[in-house]
Protein backbone atom coordinates (compact mmCIF):
# COMPACT_ATOMS: atom_id res chain seq x y z
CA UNK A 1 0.00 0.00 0.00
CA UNK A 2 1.31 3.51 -0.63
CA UNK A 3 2.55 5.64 2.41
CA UNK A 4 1.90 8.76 0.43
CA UNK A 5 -0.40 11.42 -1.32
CA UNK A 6 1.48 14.44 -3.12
CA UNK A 7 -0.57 17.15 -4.63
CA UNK A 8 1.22 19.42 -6.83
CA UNK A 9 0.70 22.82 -8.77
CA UNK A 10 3.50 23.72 -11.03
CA UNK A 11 3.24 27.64 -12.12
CA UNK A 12 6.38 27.83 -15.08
CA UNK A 13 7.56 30.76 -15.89
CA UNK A 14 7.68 31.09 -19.76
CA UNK A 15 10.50 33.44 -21.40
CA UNK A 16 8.09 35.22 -23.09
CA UNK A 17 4.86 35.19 -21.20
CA UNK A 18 4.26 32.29 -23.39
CA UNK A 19 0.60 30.19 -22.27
CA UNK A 20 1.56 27.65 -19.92
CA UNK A 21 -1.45 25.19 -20.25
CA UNK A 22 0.81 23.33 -22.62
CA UNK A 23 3.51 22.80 -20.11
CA UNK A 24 1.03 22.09 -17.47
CA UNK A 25 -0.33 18.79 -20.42
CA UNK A 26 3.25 18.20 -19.92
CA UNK A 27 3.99 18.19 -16.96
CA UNK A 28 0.79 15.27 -16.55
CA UNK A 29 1.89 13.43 -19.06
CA UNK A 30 4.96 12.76 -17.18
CA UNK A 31 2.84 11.84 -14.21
CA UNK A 32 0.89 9.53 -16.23
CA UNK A 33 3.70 7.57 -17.89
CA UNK A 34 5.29 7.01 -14.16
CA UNK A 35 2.55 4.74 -13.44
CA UNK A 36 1.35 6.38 -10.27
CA UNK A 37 -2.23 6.39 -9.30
CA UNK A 38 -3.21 10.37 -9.68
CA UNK A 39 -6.12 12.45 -10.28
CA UNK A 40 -6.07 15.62 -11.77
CA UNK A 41 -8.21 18.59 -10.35
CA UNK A 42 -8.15 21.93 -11.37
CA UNK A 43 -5.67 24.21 -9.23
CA UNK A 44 -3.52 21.26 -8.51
CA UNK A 45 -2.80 16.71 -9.41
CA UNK A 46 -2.62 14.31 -6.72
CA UNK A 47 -0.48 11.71 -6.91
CA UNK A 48 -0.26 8.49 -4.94
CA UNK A 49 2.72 6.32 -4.12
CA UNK A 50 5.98 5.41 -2.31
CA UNK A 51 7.02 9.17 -1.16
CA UNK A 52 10.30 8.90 -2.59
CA UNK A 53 8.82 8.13 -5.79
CA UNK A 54 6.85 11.26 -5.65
CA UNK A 55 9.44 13.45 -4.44
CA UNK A 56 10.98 12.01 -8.30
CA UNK A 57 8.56 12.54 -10.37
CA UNK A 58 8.32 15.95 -9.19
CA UNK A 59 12.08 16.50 -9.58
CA UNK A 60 11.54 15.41 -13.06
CA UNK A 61 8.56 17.56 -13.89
CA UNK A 62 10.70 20.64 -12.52
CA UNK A 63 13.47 19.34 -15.47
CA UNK A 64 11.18 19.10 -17.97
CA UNK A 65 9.93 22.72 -17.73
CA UNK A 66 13.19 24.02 -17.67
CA UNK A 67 14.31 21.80 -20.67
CA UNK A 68 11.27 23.37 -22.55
CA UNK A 69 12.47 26.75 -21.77
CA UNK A 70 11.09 28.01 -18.72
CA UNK A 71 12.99 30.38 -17.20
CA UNK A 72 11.97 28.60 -13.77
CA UNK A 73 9.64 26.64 -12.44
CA UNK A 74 7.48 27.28 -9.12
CA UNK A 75 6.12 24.04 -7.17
CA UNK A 76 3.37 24.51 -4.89
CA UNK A 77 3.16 20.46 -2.71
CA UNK A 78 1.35 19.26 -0.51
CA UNK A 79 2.19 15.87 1.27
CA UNK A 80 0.23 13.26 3.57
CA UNK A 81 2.97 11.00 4.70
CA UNK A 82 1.26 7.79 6.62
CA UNK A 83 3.33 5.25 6.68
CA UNK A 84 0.75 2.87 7.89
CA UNK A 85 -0.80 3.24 4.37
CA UNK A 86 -2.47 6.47 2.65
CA UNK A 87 -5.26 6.64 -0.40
CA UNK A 88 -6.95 8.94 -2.14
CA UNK A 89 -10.27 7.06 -1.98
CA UNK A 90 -9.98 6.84 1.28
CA UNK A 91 -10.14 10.24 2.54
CA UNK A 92 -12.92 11.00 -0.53
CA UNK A 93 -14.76 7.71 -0.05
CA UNK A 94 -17.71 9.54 2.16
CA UNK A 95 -18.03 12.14 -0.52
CA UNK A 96 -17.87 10.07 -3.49
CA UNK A 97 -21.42 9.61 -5.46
């Protein structure tokens, strides 16, 4: 079971005031191929997992945006570490319909 949920928002800073909803695509897609259970919501993506593995993914995501030409990258996270187990359904399970 995974000991971990990380939310993220990533706000990139474009060199040119550039639209950053592409890099934001991006920056799921790389959550996505990691394999990770996440949902995405609309101020920030919540990822489940190993923390370790989180803390990589988001390392990675910072990269990316900077190898796509961001001058830098801010990282707004927000981490439940439980190492007796932690999901996403179930802290939502009550509110789920």
């Amino acid at each position: 079971m995974a000991n971990s949920l990380v939310s993220i928002q990533i706000i990139p800073k474009t060199p040119n005031g550039e639209p950053t909803i592409p890099m934001v695509d991006e920056a799921i897609s790389i959550i996505e191929e990691s394999g990770v259970k996440y949902e995405v919501h609309p101020l920030e993506t919540t990822m489940e997992g190993e923390l370790s593995e989180l803390f990589q993914i988001i390392e990675k995501l910072n990269e990316r945006m900077v190898e796509l030409g961001c001058l830098n990258v801010i990282s707004q996270v927000k981490v439940l570490y439980q190492p007796s187990g932690a999901s996403m359904d179930a802290l939502t399970e009550k509110y789920s319909q």
